[in-house]
C-alpha atoms as a PDB file:
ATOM      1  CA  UNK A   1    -133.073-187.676  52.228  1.00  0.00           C
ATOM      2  CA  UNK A   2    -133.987-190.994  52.745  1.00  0.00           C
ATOM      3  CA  UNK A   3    -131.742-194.360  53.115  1.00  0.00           C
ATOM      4  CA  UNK A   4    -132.572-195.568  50.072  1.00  0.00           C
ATOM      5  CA  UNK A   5    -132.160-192.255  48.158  1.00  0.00           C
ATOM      6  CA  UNK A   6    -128.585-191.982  49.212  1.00  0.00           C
ATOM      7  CA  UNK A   7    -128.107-195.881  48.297  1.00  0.00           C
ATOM      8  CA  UNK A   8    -129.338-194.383  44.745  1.00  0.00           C
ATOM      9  CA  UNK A   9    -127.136-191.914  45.036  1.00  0.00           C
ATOM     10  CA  UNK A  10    -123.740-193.416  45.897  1.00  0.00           C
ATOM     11  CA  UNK A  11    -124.570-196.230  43.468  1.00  0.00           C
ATOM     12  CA  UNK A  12    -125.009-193.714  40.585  1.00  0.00           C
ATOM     13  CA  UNK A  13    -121.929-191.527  41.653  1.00  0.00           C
ATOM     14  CA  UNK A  14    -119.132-194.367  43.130  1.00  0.00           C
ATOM     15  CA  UNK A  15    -116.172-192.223  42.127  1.00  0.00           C
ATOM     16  CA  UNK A  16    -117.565-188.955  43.881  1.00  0.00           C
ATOM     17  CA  UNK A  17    -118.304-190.609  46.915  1.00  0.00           C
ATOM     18  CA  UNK A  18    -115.167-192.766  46.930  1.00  0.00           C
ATOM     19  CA  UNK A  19    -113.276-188.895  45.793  1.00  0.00           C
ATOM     20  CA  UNK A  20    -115.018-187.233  49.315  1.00  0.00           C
ATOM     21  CA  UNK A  21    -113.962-189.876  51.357  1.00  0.00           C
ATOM     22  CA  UNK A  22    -110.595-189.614  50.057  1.00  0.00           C
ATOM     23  CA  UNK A  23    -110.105-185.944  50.507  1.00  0.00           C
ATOM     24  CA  UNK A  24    -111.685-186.587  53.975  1.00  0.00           C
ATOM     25  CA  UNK A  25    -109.673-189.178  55.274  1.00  0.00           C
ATOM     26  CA  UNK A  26    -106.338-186.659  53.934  1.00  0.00           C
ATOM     27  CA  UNK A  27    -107.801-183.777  55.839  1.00  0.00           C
ATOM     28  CA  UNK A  28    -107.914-185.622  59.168  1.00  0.00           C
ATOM     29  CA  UNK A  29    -104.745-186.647  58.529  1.00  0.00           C
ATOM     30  CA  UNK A  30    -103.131-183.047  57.537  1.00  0.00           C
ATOM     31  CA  UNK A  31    -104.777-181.841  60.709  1.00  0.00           C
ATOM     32  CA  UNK A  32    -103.768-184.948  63.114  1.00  0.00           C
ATOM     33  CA  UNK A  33    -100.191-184.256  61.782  1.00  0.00           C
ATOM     34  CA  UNK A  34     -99.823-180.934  63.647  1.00  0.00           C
ATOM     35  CA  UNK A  35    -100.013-182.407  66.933  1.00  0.00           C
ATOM     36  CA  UNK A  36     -97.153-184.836  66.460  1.00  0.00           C
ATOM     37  CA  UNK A  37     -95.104-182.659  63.938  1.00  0.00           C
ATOM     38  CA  UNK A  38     -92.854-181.189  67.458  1.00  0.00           C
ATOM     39  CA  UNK A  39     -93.381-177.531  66.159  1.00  0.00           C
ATOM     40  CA  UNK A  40     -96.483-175.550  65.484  1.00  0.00           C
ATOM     41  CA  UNK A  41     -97.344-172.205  63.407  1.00  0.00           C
ATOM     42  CA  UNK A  42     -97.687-168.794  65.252  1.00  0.00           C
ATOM     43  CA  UNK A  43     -98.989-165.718  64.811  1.00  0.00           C
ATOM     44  CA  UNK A  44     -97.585-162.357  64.599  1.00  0.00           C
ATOM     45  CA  UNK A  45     -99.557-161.375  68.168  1.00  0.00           C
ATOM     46  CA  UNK A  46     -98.718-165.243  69.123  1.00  0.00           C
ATOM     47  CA  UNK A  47     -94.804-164.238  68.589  1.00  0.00           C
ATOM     48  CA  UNK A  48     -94.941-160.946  70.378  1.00  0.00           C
ATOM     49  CA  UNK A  49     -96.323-162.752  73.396  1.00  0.00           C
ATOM     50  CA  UNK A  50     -93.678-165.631  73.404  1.00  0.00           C
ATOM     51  CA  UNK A  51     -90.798-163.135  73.050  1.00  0.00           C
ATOM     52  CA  UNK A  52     -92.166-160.704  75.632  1.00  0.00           C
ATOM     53  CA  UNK A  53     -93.523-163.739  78.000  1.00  0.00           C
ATOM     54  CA  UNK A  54     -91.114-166.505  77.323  1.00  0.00           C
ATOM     55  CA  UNK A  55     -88.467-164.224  76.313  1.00  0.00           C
ATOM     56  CA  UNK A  56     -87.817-167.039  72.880  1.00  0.00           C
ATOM     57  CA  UNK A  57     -85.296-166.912  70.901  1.00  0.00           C
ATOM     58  CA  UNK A  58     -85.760-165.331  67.262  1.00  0.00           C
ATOM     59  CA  UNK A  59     -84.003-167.535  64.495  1.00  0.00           C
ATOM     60  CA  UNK A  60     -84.098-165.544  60.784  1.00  0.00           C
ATOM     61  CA  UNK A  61     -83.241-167.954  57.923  1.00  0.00           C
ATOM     62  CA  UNK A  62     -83.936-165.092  55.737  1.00  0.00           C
ATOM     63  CA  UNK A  63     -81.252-164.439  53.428  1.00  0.00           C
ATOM     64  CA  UNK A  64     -78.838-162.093  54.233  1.00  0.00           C
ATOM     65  CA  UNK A  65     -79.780-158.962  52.218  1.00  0.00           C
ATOM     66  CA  UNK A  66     -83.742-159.832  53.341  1.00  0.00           C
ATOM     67  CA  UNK A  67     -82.708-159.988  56.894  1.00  0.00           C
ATOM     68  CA  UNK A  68     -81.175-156.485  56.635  1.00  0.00           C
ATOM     69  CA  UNK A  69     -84.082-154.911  54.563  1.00  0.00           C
ATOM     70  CA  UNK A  70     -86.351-155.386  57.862  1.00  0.00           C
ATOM     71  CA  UNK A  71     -86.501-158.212  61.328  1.00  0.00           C
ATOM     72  CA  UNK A  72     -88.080-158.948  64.026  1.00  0.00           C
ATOM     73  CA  UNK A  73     -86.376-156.671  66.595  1.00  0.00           C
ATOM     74  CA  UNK A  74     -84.017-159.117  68.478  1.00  0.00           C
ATOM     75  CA  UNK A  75     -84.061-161.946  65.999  1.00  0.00           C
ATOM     76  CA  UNK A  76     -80.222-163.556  64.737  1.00  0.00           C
ATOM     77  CA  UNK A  77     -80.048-164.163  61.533  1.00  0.00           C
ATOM     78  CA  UNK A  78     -78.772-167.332  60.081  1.00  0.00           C
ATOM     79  CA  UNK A  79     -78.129-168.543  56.528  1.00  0.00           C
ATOM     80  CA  UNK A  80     -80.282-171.913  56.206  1.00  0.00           C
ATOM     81  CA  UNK A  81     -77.341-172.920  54.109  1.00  0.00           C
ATOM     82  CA  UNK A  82     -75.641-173.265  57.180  1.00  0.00           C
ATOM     83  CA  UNK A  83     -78.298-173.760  59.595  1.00  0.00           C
ATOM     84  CA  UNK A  84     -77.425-176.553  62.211  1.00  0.00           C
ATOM     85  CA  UNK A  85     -79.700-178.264  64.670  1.00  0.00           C
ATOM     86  CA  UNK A  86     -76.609-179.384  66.563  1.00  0.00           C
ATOM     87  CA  UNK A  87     -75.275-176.018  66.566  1.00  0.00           C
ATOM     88  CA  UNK A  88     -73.162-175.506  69.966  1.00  0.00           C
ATOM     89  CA  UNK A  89     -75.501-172.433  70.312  1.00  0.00           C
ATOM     90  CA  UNK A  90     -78.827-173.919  69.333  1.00  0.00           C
ATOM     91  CA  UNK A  91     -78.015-176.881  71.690  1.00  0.00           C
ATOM     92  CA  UNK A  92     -77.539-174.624  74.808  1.00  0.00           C
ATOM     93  CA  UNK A  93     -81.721-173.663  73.840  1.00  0.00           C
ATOM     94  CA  UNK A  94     -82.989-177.178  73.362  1.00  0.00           C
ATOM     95  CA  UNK A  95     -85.561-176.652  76.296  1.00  0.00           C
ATOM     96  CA  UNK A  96     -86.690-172.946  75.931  1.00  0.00           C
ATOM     97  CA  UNK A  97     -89.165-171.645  73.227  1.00  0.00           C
ATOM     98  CA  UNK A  98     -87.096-170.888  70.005  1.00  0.00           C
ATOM     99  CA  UNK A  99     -89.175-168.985  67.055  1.00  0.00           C
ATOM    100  CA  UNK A 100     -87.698-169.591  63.260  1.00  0.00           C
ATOM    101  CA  UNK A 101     -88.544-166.398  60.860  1.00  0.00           C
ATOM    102  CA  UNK A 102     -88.363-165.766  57.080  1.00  0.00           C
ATOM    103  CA  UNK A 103     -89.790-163.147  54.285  1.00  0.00           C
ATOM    104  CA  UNK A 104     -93.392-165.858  53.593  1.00  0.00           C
ATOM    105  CA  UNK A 105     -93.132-168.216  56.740  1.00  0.00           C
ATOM    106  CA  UNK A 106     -92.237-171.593  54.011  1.00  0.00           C
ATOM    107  CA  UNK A 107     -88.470-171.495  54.804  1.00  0.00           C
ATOM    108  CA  UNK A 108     -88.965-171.092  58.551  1.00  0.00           C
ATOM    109  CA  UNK A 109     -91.531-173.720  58.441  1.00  0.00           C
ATOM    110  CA  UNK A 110     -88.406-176.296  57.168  1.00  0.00           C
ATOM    111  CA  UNK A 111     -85.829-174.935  59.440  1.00  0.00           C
ATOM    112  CA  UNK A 112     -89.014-175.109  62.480  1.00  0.00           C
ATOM    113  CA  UNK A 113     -89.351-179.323  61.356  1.00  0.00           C
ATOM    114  CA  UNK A 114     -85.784-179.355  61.363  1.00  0.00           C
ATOM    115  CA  UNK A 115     -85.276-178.506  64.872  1.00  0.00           C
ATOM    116  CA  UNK A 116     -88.421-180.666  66.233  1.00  0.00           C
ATOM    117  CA  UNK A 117     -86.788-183.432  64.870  1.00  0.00           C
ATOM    118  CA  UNK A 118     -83.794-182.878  66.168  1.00  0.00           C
ATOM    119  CA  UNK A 119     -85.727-182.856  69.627  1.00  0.00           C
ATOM    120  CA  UNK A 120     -85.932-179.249  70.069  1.00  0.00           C
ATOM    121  CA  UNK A 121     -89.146-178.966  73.034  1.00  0.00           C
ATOM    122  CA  UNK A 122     -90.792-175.653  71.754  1.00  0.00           C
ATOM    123  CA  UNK A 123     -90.508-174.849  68.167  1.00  0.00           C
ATOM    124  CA  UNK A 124     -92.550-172.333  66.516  1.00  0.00           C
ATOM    125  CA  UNK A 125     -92.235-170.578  63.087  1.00  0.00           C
ATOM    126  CA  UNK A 126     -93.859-167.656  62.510  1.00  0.00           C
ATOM    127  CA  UNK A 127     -96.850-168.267  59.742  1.00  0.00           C
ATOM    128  CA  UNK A 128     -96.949-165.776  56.677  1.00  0.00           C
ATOM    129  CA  UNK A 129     -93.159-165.197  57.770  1.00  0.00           C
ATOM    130  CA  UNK A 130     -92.366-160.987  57.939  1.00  0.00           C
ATOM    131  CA  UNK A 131     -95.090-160.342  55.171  1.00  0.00           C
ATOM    132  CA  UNK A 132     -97.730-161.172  57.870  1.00  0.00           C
ATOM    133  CA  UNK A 133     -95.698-159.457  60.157  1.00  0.00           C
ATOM    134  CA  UNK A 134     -95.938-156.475  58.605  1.00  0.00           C
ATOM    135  CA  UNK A 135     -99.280-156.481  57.496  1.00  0.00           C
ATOM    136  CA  UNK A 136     -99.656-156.638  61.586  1.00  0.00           C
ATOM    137  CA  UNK A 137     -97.935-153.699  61.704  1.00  0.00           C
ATOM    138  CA  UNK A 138     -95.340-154.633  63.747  1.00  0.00           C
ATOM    139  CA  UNK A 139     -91.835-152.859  63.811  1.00  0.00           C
ATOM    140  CA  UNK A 140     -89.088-154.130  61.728  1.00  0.00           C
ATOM    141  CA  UNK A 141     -85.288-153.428  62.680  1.00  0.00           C
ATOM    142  CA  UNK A 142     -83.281-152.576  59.726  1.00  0.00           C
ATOM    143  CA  UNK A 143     -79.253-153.465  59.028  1.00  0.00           C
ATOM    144  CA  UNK A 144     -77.075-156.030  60.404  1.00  0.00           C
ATOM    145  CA  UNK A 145     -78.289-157.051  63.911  1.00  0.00           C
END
């Protein structure tokens, strides 16, 4: 294609063009976000490693009766009704790795944000939540931790 032909081109189709650039400029912005957000998405395999390496701590803002249908082994859970950045125990784990859990990974994600902003070093939240976790095949405890 030459010069001229896409001259032609955006001339004929303004809107399109202007519509690409636009979704464009959005993506790099989406994806430029996630290095200044202060938490990041994990894993399944990516959580397994930070609780066996870094020995994180598991937050589940499931509710209640999710929490005790099936957790990651180890996790607490807590209501995000009441979850608290400033929490007396949340503030004693402002510098080590803490991982935020719930049943699709969109609750956890808020409660993750939450934390980074309250300037919380290592957040993670696990993406897909326990669905992806299972789909991993990786063990669930059951009942009241």
């Amino acid at each position: 294609m030459t010069i001229e032909q896409l001259q032609v081109f955006f001339g004929n189709h303004v809107m399109l063009c202007l519509g690409l650039v636009g979704v464009t400029i959005a993506l790099i912005g989406n994806e430029l976000s996630r290095f200044t957000r202060g938490y990041r998405a994990i894993s399944p395999a990516q959580l397994t490693a930070l609780i066996n390496r870094e020995n994180a701590l598991v937050v589940d803002v499931s509710a209640p009766v999710d929490f005790e249908k099936g957790h990651v082994i180890g996790s607490r859970s807590v209501v995000m009704s009441q979850f608290d950045p400033e929490n007396k125990q949340l503030a004693k784990v402002r510098e080590l790795p803490v991982a935020l859990v719930c049943r699709t990974g969109t609750t956890s994600a808020t409660a993750a944000k939450r934390l980074g902003k309250a300037g919380f070093k290592q957040v993670y939240w696990l993406d897909g939540g326990i669905t992806a976790w299972q789909q991993a095949d990786m063990p669930l405890a059951r009942g009241k931790s």
